[in-house]
C-alpha atoms as a PDB file:
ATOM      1  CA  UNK A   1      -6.263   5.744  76.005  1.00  0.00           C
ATOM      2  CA  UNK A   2      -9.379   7.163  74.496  1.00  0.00           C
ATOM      3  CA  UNK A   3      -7.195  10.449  73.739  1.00  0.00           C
ATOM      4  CA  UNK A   4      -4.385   8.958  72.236  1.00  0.00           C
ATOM      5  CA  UNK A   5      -7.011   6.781  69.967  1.00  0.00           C
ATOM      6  CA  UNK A   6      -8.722  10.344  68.983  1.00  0.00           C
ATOM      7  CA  UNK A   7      -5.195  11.720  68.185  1.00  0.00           C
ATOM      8  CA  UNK A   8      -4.301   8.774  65.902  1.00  0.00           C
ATOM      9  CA  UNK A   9      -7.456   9.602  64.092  1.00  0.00           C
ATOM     10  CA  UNK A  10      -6.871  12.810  63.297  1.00  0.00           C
ATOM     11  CA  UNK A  11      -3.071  11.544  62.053  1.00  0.00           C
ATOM     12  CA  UNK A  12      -5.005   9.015  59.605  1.00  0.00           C
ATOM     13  CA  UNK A  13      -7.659  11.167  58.483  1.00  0.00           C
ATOM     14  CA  UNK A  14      -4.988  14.258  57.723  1.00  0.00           C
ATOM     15  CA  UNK A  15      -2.792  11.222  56.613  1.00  0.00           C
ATOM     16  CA  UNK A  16      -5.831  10.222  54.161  1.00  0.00           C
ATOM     17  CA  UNK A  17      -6.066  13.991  53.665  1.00  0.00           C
ATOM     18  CA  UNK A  18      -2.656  14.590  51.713  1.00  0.00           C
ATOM     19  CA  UNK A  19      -2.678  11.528  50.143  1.00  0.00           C
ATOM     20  CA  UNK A  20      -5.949  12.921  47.601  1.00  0.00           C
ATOM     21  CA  UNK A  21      -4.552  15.606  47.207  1.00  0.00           C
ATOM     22  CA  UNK A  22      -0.999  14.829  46.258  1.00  0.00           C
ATOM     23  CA  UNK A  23      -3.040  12.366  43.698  1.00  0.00           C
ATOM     24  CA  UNK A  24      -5.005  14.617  42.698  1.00  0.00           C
ATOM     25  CA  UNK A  25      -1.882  17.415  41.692  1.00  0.00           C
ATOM     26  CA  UNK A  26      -0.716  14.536  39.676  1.00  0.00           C
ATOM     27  CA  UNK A  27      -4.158  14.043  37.752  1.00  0.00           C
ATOM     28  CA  UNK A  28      -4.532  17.997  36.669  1.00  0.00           C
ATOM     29  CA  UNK A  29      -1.040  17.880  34.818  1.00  0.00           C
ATOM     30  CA  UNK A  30      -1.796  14.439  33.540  1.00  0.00           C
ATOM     31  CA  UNK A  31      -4.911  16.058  32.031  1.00  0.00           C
ATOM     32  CA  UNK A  32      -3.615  19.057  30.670  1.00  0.00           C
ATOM     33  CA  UNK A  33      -0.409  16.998  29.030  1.00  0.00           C
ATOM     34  CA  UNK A  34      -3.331  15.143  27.631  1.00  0.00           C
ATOM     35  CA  UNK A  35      -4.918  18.021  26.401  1.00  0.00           C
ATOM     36  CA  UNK A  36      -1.701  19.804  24.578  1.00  0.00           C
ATOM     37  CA  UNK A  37      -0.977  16.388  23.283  1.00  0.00           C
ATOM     38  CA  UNK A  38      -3.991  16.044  21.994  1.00  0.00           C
ATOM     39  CA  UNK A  39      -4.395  19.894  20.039  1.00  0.00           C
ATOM     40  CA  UNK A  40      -0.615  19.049  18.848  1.00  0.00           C
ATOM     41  CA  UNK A  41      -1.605  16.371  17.016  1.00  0.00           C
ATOM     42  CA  UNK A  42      -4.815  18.077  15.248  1.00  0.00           C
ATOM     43  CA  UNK A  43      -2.576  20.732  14.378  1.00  0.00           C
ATOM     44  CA  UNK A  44      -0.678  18.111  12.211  1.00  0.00           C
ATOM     45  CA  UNK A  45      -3.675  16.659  11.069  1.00  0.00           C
ATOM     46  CA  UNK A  46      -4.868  20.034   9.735  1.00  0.00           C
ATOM     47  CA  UNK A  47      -1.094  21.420   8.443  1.00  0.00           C
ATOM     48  CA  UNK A  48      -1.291  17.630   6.563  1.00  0.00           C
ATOM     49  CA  UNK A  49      -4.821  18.619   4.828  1.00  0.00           C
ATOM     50  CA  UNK A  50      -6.794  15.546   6.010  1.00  0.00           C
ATOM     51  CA  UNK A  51      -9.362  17.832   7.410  1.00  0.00           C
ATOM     52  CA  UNK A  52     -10.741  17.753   4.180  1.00  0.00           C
ATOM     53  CA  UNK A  53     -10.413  14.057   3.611  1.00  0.00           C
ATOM     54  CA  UNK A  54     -12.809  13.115   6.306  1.00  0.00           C
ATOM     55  CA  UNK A  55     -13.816  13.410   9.635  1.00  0.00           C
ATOM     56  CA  UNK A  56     -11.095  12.536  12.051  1.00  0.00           C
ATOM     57  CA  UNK A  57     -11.631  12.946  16.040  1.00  0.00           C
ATOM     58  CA  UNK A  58      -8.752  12.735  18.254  1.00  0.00           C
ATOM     59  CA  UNK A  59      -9.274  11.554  22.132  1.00  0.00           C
ATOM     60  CA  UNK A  60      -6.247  11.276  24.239  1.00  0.00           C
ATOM     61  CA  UNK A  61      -6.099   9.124  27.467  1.00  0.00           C
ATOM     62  CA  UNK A  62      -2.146   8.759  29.490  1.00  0.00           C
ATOM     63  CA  UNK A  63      -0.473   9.804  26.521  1.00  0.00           C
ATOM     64  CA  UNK A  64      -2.429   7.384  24.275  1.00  0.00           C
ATOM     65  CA  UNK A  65      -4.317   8.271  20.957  1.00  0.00           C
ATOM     66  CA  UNK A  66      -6.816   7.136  19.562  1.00  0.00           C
ATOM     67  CA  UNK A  67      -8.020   8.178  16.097  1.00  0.00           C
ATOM     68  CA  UNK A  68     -11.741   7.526  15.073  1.00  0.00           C
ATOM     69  CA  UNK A  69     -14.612   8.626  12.317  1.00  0.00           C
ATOM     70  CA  UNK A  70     -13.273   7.768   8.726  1.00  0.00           C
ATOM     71  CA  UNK A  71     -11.174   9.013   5.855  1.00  0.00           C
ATOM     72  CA  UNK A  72     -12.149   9.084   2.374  1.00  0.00           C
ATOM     73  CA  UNK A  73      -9.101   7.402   0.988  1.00  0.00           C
ATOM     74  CA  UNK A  74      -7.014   4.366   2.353  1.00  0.00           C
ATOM     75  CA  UNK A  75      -3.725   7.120   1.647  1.00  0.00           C
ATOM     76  CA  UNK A  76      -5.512   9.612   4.251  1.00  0.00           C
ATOM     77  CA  UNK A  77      -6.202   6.874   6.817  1.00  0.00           C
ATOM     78  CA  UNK A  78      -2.627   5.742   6.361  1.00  0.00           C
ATOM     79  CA  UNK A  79      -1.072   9.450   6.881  1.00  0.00           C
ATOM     80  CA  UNK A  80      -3.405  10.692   9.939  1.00  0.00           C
ATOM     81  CA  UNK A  81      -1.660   7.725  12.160  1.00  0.00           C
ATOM     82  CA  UNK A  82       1.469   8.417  10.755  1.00  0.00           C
ATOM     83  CA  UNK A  83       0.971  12.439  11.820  1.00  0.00           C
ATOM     84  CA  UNK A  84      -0.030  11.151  15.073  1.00  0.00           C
ATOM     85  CA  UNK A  85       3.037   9.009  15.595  1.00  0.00           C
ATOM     86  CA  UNK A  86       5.236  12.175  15.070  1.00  0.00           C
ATOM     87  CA  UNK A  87       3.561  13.207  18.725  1.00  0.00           C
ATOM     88  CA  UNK A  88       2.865   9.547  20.677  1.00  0.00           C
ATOM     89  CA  UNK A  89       3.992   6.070  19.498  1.00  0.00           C
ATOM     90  CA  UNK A  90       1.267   5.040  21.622  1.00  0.00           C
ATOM     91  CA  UNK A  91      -1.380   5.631  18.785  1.00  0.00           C
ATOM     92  CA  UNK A  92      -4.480   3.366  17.978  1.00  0.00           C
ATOM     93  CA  UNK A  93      -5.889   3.726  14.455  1.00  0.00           C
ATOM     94  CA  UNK A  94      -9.451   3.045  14.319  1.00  0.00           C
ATOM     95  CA  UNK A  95     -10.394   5.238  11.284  1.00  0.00           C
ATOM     96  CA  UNK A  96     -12.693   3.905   8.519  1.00  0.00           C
ATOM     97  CA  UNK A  97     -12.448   4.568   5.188  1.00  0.00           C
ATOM     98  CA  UNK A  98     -15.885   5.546   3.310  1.00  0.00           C
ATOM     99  CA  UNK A  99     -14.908   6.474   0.131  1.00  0.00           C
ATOM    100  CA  UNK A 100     -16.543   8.080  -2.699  1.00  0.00           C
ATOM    101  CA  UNK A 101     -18.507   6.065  -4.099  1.00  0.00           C
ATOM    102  CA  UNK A 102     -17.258   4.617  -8.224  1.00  0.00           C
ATOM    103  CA  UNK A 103     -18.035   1.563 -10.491  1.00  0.00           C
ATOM    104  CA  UNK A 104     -15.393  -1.091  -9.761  1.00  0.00           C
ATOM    105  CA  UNK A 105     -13.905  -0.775 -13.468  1.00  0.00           C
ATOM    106  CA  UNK A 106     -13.594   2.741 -12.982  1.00  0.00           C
ATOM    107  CA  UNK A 107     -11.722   1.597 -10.389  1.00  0.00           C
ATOM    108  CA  UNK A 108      -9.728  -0.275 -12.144  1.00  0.00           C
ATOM    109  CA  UNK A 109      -9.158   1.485 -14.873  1.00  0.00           C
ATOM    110  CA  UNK A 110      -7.643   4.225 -12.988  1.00  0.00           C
ATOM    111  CA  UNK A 111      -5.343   2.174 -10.733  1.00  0.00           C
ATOM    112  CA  UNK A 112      -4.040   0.303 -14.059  1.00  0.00           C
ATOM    113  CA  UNK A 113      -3.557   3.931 -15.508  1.00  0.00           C
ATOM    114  CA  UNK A 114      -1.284   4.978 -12.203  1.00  0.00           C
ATOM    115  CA  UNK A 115       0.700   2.046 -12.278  1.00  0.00           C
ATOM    116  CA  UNK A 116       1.226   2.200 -15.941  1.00  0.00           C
ATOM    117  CA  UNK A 117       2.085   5.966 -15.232  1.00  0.00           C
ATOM    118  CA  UNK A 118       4.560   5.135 -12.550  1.00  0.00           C
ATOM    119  CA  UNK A 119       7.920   6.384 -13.620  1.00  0.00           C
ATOM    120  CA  UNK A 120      10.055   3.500 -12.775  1.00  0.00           C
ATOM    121  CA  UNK A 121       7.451   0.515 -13.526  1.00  0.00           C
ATOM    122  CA  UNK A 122       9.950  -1.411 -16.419  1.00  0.00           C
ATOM    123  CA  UNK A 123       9.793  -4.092 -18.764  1.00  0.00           C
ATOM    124  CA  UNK A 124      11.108  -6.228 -15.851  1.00  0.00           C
ATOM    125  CA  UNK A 125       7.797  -5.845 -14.002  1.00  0.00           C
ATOM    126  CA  UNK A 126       4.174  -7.155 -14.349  1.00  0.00           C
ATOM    127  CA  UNK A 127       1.429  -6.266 -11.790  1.00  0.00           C
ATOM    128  CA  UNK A 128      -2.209  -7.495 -11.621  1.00  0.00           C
ATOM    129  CA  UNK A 129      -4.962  -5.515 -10.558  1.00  0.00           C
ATOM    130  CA  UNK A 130      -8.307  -7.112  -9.696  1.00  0.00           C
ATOM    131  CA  UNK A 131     -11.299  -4.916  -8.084  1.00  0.00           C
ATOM    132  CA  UNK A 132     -13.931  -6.576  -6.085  1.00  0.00           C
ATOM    133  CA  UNK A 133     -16.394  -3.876  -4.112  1.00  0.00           C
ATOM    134  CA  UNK A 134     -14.001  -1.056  -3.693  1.00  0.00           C
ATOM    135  CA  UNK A 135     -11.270  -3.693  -2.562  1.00  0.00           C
ATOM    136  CA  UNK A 136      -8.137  -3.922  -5.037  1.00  0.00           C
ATOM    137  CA  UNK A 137      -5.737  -6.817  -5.025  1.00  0.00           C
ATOM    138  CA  UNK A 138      -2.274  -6.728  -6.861  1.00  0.00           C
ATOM    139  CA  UNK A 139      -0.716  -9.183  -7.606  1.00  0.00           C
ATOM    140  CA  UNK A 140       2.601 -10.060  -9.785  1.00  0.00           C
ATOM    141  CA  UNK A 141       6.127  -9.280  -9.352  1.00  0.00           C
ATOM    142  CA  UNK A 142       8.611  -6.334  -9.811  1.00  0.00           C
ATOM    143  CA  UNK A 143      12.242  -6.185  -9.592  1.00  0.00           C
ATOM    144  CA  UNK A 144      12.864  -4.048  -6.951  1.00  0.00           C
ATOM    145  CA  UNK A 145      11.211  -4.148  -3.329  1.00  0.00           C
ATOM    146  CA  UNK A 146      10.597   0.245  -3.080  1.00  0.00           C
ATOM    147  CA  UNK A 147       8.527  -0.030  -6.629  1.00  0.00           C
ATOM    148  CA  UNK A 148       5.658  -2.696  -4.846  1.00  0.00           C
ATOM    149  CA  UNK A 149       5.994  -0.141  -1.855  1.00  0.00           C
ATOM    150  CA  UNK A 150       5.698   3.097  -4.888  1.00  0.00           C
ATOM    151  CA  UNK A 151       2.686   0.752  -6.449  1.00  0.00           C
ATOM    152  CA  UNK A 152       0.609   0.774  -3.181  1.00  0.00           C
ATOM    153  CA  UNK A 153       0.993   4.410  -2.025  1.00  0.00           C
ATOM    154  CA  UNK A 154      -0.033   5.506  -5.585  1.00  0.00           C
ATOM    155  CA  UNK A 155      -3.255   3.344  -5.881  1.00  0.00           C
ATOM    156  CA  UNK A 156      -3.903   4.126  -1.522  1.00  0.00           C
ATOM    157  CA  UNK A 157      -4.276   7.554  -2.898  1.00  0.00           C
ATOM    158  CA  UNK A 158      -7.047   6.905  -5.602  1.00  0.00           C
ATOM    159  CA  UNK A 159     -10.882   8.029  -4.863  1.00  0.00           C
ATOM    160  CA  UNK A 160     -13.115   4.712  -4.264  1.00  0.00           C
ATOM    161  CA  UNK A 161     -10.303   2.195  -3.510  1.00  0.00           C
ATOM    162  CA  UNK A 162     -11.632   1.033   0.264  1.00  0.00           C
ATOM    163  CA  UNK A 163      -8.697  -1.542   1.197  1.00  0.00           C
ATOM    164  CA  UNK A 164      -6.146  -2.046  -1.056  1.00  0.00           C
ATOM    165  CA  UNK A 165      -4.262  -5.834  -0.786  1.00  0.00           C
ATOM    166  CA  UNK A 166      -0.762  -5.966  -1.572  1.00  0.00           C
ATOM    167  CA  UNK A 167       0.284  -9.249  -3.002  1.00  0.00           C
ATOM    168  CA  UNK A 168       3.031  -8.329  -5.505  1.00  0.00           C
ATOM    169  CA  UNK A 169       6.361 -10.356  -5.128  1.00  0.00           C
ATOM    170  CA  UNK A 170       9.446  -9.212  -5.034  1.00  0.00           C
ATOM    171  CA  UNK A 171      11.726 -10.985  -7.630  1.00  0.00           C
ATOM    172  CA  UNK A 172      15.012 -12.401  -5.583  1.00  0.00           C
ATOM    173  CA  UNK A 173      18.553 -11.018  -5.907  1.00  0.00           C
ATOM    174  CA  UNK A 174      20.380 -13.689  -8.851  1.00  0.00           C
ATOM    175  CA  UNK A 175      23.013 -13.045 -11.115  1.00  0.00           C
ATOM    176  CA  UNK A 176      21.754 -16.574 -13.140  1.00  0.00           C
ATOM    177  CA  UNK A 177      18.120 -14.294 -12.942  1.00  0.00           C
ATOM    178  CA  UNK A 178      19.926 -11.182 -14.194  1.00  0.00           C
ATOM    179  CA  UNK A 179      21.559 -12.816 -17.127  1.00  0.00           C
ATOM    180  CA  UNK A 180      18.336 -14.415 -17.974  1.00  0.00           C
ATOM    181  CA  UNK A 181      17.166 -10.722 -18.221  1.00  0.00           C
ATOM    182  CA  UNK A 182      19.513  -9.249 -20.489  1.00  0.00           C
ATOM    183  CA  UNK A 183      19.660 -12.110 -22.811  1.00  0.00           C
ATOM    184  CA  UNK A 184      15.352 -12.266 -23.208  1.00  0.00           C
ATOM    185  CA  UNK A 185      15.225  -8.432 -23.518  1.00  0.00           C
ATOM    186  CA  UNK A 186      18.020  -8.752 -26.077  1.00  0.00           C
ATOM    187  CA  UNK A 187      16.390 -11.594 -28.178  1.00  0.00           C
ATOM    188  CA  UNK A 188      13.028 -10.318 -27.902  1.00  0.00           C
ATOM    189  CA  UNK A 189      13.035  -6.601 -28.473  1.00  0.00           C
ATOM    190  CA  UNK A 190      15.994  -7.453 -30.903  1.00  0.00           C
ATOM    191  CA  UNK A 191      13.978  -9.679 -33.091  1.00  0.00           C
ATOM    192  CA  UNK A 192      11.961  -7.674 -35.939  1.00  0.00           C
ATOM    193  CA  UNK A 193       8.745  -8.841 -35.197  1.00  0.00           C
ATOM    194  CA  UNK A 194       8.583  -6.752 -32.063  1.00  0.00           C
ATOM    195  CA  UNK A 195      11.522  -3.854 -32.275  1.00  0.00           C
ATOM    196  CA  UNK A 196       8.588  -1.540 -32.864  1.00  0.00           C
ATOM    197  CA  UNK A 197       7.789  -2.459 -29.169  1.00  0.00           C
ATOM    198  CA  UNK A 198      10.927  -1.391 -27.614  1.00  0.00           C
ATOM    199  CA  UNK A 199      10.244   2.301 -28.438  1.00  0.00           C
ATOM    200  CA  UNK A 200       6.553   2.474 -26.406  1.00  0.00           C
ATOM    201  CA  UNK A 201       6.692   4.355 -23.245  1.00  0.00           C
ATOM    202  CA  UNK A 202       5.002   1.084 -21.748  1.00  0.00           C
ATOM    203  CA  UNK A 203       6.328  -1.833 -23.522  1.00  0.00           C
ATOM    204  CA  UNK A 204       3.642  -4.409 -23.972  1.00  0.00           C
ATOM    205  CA  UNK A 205       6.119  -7.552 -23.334  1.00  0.00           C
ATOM    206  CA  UNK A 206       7.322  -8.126 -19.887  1.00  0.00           C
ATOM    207  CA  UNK A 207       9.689 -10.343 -18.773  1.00  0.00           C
ATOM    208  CA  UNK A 208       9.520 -11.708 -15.560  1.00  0.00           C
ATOM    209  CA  UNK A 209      12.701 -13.942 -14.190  1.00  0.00           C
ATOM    210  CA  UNK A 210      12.351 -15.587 -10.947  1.00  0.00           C
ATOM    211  CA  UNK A 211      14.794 -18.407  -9.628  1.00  0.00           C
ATOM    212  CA  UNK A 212      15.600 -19.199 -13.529  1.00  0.00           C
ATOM    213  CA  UNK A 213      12.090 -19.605 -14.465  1.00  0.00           C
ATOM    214  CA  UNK A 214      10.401 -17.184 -16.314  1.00  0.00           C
ATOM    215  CA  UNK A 215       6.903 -15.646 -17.196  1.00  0.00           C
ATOM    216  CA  UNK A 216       6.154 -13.164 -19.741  1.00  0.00           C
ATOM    217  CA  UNK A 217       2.764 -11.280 -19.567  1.00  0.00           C
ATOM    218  CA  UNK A 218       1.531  -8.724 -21.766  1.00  0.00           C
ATOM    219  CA  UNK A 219      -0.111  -8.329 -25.066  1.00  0.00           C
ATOM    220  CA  UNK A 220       0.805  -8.875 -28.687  1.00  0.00           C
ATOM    221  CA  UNK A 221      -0.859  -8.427 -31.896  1.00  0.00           C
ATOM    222  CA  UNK A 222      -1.356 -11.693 -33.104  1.00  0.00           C
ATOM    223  CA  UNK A 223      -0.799 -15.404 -32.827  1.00  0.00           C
ATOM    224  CA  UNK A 224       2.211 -15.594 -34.420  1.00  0.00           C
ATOM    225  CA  UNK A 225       3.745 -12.641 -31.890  1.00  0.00           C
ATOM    226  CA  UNK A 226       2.813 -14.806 -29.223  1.00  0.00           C
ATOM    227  CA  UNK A 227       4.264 -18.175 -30.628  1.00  0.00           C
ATOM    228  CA  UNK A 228       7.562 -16.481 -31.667  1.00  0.00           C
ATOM    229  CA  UNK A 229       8.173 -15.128 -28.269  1.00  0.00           C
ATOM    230  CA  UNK A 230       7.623 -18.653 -26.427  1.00  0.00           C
ATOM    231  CA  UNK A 231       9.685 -19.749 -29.284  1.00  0.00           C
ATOM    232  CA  UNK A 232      12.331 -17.392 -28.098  1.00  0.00           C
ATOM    233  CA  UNK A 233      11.946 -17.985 -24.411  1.00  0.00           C
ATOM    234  CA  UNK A 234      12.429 -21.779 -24.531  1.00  0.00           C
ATOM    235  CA  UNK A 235      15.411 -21.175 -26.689  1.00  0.00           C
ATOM    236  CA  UNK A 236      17.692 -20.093 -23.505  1.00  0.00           C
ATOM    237  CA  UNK A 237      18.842 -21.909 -20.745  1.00  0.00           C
ATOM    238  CA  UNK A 238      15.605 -21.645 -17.956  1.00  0.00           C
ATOM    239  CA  UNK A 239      14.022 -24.530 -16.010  1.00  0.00           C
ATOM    240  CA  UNK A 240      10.640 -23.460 -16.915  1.00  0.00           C
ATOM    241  CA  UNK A 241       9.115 -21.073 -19.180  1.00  0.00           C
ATOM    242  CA  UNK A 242       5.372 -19.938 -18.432  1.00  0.00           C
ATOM    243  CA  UNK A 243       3.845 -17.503 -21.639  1.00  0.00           C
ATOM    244  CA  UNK A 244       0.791 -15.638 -20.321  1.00  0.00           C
ATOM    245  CA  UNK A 245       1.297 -13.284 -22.780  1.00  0.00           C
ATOM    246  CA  UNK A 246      -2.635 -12.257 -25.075  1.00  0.00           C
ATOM    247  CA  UNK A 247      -3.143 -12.032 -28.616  1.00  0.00           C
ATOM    248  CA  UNK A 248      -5.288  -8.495 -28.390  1.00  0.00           C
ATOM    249  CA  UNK A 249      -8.322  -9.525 -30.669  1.00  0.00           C
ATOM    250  CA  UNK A 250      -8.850 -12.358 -28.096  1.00  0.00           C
ATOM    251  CA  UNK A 251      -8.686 -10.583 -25.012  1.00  0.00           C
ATOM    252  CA  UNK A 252     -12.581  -8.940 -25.216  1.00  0.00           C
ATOM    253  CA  UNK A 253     -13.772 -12.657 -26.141  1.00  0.00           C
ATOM    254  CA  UNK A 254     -12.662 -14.248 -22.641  1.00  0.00           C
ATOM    255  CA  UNK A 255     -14.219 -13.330 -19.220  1.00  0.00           C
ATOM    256  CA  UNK A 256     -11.811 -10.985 -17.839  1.00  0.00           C
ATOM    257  CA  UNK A 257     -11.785 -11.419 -13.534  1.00  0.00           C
ATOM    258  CA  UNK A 258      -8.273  -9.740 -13.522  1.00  0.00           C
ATOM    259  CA  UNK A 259      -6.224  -7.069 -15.590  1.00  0.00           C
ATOM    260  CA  UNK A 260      -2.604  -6.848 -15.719  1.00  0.00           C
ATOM    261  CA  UNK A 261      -0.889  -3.862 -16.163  1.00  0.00           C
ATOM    262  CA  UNK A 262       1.005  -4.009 -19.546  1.00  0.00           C
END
C-alpha cells in the first residue's frame, strides 16, 4: 500500500510538474506578443510626429494598451489613441494634455481666426467661441454635420486650447428651412443697404434657419443696418424671428463673455 501511495506521488508531483511548465510556454509568447505589440505601436506614434508633441509612454498588458504622460495639444492626444487603435482596439487613453501656456483671448482670437478661415464655414453658419482657462466652448449651429466635426479638429489642433467642448448644433434636414434660406439671403444681400456685404470673403450677416425659426448673428454698421434686417426677416413667412445681430460701435461698450465668429 505504502508503495503504490509513493508511486501516486510521484504521478502528482510530475503531474504538477508539466502543468507549470506548459503555463509557463504560454506566458513567454504572451510576453513577447506584448512586447512587439507594444514597439509597433511607438513606431506609429513616432512615423505620426507626436514624439515631439509630448511625452507619451506605452505599457502593454494581454494585448491591452494603455497610453500615459501628456500631449501638448487636445489634436495630439486625440491622434496617439487613434495610432494605437490601428494595432489593438483594446486601447485605454489616459494622456493629459499640458499645453503651452497663452492668455485666454489669445486663445480666442486664434480659434475665431481658424474658424473664420475654414473653407466651407458659409453665410448659413454661426459659431460661438467662449474661452475659460484654456477650455473653449462652441456653441451655435452650422448647416452641415462634417463642418461642426471640421470646426473641432481645427481648433483641437491650436497651442493652449486644454479641452475643447463641442456644443454646436446641427441645423435639421427641411425643405420649409431651405426655402427660408434662399429667400433671406435673397432679400438681404439683395437689398442696397448691405450688397456691399455679399462680396466679403466672411460675410458679416448670417442666417441661421432652424425648424422655420430663424436667428441672424453677426455685425452691421449701424442701427439702421440692424433694424432693416429684422425688418426684412419678419417680412417672410417664419414662426419666430430672433436678431442677435451688433451694431459695431456698440460692441466694445458691452461686457463681452462670448465671441461669435462672423
Amino acid at each position: 500500500m505504502k508503495v503504490m501511495m509513493s508511486i501516486g506521488g510521484r504521478y502528482a508531483r510530475r503531474a504538477a510538474g508539466m502543468a507549470v511548465l506548459a503555463a509557463l510556454a504560454l506566458v513567454a509568447p504572451a510576453r513577447a506578443d506584448d512586447a512587439s505589440l507594444r514597439q509597433r505601436i511607438e513606431a506609429r506614434l513616432g512615423k505620426a510626429g507626436l514624439a515631439e508633441n509630448g511625452q507619451i509612454q506605452v505599457e502593454v498588458t494581454n494585448g491591452a494598451a494603455v497610453l500615459s504622460g501628456f500631449t501638448t495639444t487636445v489634436d495630439a492626444q486625440r491622434q496617439a489613441e487613434k495610432a494605437a487603435r490601428k494595432e489593438t482596439k483594446a486601447v485605454d487613453n489616459q494622456l493629459r494634455v499640458v499645453p503651452v501656456p497663452r492668455e485666454d483671448a489669445d486663445i480666442q482670437k486664434a480659434v475665431s481666426d481658424a474658424i473664420l478661415g475654414y473653407a466651407y464655414y458659409g453665410v448659413f453658419d454661426s459659431v460661438g467661441v467662449g474661452v475659460d482657462h484654456g477650455v473653449v466652448t462652441l456653441q451655435g449651429s452650422v448647416l452641415e454635420p462634417w463642418r461642426k466635426d471640421d470646426i473641432e479638429r481645427r481648433v483641437a489642433r491650436l497651442d493652449g486650447v486644454r479641452e475643447v467642448r463641442d456644443q454646436i448644433r446641427v441645423q435639421p434636414v427641411s425643405s420649409f428651412d431651405n426655402r427660408l434660406r434662399v429667400e433671406l439671403y435673397r432679400r438681404i444681400y439683395g437689398n442696397g443697404l448691405f450688397q456691399r456685404y455679399a462680396t466679403f470673403v466672411n460675410p458679416p450677416i448670417r442666417i441661421i434657419v432652424e425648424h422655420g425659426n430663424i436667428t441672424l448673428t453677426g455685425v452691421v454698421n449701424s442701427r439702421v443696418e440692424r433694424a432693416t434686417l429684422e425688418s426684412i426677416a419678419r417680412g417672410v413667412l417664419a414662426f419666430k424671428v430672433d436678431n442677435q445681430v451688433q451694431v459695431e460701435s456698440e460692441i466694445n461698450k458691452e461686457p463681452a463673455a462670448r465671441t461669435s465668429t462672423d
